[in-house]
Protein backbone atom coordinates (compact mmCIF):
# COMPACT_ATOMS: atom_id res chain seq x y z
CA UNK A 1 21.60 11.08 7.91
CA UNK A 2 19.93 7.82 8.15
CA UNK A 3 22.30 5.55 5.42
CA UNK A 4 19.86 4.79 2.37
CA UNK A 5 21.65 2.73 -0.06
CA UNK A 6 20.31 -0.38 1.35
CA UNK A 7 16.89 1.42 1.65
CA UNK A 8 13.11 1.50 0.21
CA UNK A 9 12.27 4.88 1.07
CA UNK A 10 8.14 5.21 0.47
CA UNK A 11 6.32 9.16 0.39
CA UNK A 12 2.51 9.12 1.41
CA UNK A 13 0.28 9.24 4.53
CA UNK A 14 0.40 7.36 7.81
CA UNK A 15 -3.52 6.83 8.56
CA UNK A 16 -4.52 6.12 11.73
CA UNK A 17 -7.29 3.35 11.87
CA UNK A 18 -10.04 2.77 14.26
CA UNK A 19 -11.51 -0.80 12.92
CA UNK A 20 -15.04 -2.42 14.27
CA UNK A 21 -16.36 -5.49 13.05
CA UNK A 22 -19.99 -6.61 12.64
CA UNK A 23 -22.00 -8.98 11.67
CA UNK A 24 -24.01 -7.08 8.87
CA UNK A 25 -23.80 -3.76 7.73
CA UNK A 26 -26.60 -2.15 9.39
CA UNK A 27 -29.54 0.31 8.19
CA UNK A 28 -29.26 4.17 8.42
CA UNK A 29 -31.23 5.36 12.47
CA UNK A 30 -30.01 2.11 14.07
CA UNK A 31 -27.74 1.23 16.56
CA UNK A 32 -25.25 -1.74 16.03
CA UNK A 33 -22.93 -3.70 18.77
CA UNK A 34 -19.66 -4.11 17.61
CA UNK A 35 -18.07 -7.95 17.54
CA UNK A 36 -14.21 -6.70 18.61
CA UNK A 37 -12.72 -3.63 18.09
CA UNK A 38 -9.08 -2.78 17.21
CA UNK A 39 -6.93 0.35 16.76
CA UNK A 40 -4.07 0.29 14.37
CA UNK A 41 -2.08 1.97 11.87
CA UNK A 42 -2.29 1.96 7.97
CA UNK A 43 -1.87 3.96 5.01
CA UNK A 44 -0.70 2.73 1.59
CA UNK A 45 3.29 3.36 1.54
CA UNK A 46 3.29 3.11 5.39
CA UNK A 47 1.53 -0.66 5.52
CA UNK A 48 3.81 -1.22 2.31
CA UNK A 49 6.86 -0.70 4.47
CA UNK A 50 5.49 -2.48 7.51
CA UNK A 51 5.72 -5.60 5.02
CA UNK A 52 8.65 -4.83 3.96
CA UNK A 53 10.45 -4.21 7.30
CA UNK A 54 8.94 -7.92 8.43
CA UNK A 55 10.75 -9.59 5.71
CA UNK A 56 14.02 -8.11 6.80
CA UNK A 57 14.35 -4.90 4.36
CA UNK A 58 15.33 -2.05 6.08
CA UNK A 59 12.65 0.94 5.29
CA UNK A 60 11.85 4.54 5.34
CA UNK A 61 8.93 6.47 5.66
CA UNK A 62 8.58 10.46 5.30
CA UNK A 63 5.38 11.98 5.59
CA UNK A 64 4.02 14.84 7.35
CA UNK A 65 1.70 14.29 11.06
CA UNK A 66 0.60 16.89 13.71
CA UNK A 67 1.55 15.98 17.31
CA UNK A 68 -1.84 15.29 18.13
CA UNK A 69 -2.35 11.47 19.82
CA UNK A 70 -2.80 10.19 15.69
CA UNK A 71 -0.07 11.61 14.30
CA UNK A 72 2.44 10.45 17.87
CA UNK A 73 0.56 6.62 17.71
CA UNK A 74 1.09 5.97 14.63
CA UNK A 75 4.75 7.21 14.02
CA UNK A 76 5.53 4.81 17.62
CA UNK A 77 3.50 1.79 15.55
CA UNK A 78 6.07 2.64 12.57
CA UNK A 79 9.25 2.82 15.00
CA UNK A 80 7.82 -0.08 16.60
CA UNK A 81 7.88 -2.12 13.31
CA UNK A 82 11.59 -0.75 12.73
CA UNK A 83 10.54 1.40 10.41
CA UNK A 84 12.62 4.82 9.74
CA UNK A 85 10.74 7.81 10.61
CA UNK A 86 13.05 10.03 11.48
CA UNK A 87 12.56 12.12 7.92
CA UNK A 88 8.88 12.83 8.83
CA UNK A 89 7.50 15.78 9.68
CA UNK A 90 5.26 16.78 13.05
CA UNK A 91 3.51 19.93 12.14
CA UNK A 92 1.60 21.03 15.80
CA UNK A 93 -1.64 21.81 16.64
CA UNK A 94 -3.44 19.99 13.93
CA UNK A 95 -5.28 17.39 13.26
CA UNK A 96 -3.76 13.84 11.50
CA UNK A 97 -5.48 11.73 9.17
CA UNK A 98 -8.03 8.90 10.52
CA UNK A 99 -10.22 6.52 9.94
CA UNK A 100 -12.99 4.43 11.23
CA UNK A 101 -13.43 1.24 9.18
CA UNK A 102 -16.56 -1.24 9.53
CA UNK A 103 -16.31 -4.93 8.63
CA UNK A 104 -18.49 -6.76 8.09
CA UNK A 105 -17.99 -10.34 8.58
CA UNK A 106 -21.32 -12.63 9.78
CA UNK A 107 -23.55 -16.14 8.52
CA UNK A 108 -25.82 -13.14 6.19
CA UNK A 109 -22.86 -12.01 4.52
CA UNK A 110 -20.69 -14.75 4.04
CA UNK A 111 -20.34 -13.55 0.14
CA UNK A 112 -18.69 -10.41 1.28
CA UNK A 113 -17.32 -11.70 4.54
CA UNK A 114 -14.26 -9.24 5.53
CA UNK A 115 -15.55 -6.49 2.93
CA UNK A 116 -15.11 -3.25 4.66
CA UNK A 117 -16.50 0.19 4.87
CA UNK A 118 -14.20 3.05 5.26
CA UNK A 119 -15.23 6.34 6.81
CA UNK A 120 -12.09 9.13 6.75
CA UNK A 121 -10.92 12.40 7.35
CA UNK A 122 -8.12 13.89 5.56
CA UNK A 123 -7.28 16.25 9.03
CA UNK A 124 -5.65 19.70 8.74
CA UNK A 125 -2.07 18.94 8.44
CA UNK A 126 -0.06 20.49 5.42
CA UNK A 127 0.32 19.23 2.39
CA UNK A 128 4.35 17.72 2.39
CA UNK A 129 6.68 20.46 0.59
CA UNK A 130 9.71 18.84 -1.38
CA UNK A 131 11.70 21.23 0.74
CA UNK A 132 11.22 19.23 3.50
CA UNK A 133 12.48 15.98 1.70
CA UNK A 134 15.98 15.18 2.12
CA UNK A 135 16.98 14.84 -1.46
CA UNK A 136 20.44 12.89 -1.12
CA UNK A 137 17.98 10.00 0.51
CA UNK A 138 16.27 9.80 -2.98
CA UNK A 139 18.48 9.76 -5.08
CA UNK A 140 20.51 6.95 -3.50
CA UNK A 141 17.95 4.63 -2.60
CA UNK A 142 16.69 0.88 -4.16
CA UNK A 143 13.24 1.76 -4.45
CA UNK A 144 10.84 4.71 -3.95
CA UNK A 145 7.68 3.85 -3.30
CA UNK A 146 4.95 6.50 -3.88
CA UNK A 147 0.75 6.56 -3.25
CA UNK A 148 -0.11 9.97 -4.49
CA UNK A 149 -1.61 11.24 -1.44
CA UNK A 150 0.95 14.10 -1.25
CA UNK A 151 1.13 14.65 -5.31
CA UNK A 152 3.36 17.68 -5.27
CA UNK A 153 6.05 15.97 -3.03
CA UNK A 154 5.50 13.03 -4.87
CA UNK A 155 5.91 14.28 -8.40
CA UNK A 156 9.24 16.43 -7.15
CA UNK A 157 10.77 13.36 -5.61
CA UNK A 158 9.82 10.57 -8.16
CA UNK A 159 11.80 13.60 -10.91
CA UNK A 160 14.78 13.20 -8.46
CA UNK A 161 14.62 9.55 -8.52
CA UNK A 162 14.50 8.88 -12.01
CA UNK A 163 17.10 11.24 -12.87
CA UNK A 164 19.30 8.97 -10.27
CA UNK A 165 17.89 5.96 -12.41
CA UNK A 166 16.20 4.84 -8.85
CA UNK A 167 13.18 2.64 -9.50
CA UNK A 168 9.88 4.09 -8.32
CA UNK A 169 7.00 2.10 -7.97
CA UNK A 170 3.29 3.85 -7.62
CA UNK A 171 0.30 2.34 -5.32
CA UNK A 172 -2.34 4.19 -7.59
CA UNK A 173 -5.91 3.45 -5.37
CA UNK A 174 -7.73 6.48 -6.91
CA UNK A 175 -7.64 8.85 -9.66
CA UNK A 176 -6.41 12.62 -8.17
CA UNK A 177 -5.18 15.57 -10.03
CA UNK A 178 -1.42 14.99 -11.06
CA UNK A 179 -1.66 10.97 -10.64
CA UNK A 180 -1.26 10.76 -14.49
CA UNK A 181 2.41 12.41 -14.67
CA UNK A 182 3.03 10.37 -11.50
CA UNK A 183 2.19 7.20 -13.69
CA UNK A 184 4.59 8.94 -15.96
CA UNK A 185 7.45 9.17 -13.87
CA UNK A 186 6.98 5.40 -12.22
CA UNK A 187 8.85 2.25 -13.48
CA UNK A 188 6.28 0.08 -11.81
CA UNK A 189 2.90 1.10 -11.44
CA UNK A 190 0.47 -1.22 -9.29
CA UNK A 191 -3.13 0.36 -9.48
CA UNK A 192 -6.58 -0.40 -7.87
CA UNK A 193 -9.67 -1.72 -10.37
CA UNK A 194 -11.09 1.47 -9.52
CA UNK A 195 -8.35 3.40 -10.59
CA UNK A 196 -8.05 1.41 -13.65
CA UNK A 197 -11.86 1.61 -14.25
CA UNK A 198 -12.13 5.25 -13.73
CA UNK A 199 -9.12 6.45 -15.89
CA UNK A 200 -10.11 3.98 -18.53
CA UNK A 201 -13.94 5.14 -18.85
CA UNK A 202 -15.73 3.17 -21.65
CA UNK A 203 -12.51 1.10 -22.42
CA UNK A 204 -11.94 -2.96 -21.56
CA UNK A 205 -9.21 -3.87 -18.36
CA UNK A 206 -6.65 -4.93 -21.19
CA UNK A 207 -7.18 -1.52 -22.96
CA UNK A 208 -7.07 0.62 -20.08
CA UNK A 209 -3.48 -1.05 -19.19
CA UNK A 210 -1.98 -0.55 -22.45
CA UNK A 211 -3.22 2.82 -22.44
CA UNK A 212 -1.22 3.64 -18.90
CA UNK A 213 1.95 1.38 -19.49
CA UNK A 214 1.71 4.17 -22.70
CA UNK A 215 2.26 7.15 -20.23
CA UNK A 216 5.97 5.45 -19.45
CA UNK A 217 5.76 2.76 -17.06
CA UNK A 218 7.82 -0.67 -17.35
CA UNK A 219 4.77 -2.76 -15.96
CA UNK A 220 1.62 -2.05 -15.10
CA UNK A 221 -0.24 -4.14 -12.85
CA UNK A 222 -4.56 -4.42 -12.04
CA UNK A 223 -4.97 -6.12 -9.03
CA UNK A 224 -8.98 -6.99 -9.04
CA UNK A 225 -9.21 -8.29 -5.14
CA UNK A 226 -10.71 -11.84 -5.60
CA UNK A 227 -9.89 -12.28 -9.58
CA UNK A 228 -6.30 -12.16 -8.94
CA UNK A 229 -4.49 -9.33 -10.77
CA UNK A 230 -3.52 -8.73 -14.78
CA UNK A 231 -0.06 -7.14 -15.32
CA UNK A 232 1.39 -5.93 -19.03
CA UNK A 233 5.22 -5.98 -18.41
CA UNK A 234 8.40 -5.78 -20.53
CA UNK A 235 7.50 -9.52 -21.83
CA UNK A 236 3.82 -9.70 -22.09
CA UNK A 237 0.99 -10.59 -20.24
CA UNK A 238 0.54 -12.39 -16.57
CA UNK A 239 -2.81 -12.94 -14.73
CA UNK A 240 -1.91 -14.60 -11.47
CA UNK A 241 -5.44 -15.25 -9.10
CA UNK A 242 -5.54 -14.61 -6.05
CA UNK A 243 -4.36 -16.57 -3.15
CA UNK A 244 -7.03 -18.65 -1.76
CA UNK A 245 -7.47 -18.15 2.59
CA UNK A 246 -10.66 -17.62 4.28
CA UNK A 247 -10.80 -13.98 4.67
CA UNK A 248 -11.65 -12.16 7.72
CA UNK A 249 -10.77 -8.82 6.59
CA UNK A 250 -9.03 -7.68 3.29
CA UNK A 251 -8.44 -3.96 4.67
CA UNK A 252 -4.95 -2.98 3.80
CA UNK A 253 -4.48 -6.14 1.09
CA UNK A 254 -3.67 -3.89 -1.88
CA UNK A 255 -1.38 -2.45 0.04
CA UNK A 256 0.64 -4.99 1.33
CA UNK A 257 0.36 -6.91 -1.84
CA UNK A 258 2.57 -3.64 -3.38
CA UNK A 259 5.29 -4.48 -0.23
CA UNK A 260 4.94 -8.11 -1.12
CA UNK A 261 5.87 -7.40 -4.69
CA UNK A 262 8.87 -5.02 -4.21
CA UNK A 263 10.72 -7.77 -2.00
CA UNK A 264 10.46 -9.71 -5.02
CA UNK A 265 11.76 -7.21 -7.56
CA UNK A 266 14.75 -6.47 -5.07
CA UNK A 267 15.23 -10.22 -4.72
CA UNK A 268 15.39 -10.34 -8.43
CA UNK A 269 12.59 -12.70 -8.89
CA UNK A 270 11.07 -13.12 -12.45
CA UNK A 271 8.17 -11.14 -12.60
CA UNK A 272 5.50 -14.20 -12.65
CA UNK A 273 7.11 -15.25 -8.93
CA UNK A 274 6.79 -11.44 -7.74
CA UNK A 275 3.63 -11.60 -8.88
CA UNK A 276 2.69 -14.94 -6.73
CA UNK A 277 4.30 -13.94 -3.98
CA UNK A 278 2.55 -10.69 -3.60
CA UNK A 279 -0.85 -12.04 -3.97
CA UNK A 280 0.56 -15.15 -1.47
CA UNK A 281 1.54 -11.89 1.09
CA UNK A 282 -2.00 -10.00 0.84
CA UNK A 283 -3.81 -13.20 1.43
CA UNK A 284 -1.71 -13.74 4.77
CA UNK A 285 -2.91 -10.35 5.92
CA UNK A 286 -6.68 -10.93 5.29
CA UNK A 287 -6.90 -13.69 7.83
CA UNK A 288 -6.67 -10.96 10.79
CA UNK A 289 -8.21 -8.18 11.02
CA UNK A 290 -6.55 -4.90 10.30
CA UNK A 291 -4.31 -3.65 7.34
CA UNK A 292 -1.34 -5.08 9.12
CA UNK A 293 -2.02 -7.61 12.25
CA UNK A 294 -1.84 -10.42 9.90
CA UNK A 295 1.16 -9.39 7.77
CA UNK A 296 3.88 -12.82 8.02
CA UNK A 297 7.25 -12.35 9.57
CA UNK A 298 10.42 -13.57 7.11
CA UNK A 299 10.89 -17.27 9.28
CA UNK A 300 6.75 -17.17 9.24
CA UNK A 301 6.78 -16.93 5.62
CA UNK A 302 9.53 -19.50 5.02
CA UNK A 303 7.07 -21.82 6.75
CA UNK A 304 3.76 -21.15 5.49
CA UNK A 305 5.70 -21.30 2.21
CA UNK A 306 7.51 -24.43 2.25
CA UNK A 307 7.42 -27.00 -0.51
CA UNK A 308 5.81 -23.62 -2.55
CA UNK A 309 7.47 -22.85 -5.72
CA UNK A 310 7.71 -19.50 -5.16
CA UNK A 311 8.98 -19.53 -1.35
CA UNK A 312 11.12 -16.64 -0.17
């Protein structure tokens, strides 16, 4: 077995992302040309880890793929990235998650230059059993990192991890059955505005965070794209804003921010500096387009960081 001690070990989805950018979003019955075109991987734990593994943490992903070309291209993008796969499962003849992701990014929509439109499919591949997680991996890791995306797997492992006292950390993007006794079970919940929004209904940002760091996390974090992010942790409130760079695509940002975060809580940082340095990290990825082209290398970071406060 692949030594863990020294690990993050993250549970989710590896999605498999066809990305075309153009210069407005255009009306339904037209055609469009595309300005460039790029395949590459993503998924929330799985971009998380790509982060990670750049800064020099060693990682591990398990999740569950077909053989089909998806499911084999994006497992060699994750090896290729020195990323542990060899806990994930290949269930044949099906059909892996994908995605084909519009950006828009021209003069007519400079206000929402490198917003993106996201077009998915689930594919047919099994839901991941907890039978197929090696349990001994949990239990002695640094840090789980969970999305959701395969709840029952997620909920069975993030049990085993707390009852280690293993921190688990939750990338919450959208509200699905079982995500609040995940949010239960976390020590570090990072969640979308839309998740916020939708679990909190009729209730303010503050409100709605109080009401989930209620459910049992240690912090709980908004990030609000743009706006920064609030977080409610052990001490009290931080808004950090957001890193300013000239965005040419913010596709994968939330997720890398949550990679960008954990190597600060590993490194021991105080939370305000994880904080900065996550939102510094997601800001470094929107200037390429992708969810992980423009993710920083450790001696990249060092440099674009230097004379920072809050340099790694």
């Amino acid at each position: 077995m692949t030594n863990s001690t020294s690990r993050v070990v993250g549970i989710g989805q590896i999605a498999f992302d066809l990305i075309g950018q153009v210069d407005q979003y255009p009306p339904k019955d037209t055609k469009k040309e595309l300005l460039s075109f790029l395949i590459q991987g993503g998924g929330p734990v799985a971009t998380a880890l790509v982060a990670l593994s750049r800064l020099g943490v060693p990682t591990t992903f398990i999740g569950k793929v077909s053989d089909d070309y998806f499911g084999k291209e994006g497992l060699r993008q994750l090896r290729e990235e020195k990323v542990d796969v060899s806990h994930t499962v290949v269930e044949p003849d099906k059909v892996s998650q994908f995605a084909f992701i519009a950006v828009e990014r021209g003069e007519e929509a400079q206000k929402s230059a490198g917003a993106r439109t996201i077009f998915w499919t689930p594919g047919t591949v099994s839901p991941l059993k907890s039978s197929e997680i090696p349990r001994e991996m949990i239990e002695n890791c640094r840090i789980l990192h969970l999305d959701g995306l395969m709840i029952e797997a997620s909920l069975e492992a993030a049990k085993w991890a707390k009852g280690a006292g293993v921190p688990v950390t939750l990338d919450a993007g959208k509200l699905r059955d079982g995500m609040p006794d995940l949010v239960s079970l976390s020590t570090i919940l990072i969640a979308s505005e839309e998740f916020a929004r939708t679990f909190g209904g009729n209730k303010g940002l503050e409100e709605t965070i109080q009401a989930l760091k209620s459910l049992g996390p240690e912090q709980v974090t908004v990030t609000l794209g743009d706006r920064g992010s609030l977080t409610l942790g052990p001490e009290g409130w931080e808004g950090v804003p957001a890193h300013p760079v000239d965005v040419v695509d913010t596709t994968g940002a939330g997720d890398v921010f949550h990679g960008g975060f954990i190597y600060g809580y590993l490194s021991k940082w105080p939370l305000r500096k994880s904080l900065e340095f996550a939102s510094f990290l997601a800001a470094q990825k929107c200037r390429e387009m992708g969810g992980r082209a423009g993710i920083p290398y450790a001696d990249e970071v060092r440099g674009l960081r230097k004379g920072h406060s809050g340099r790694a």
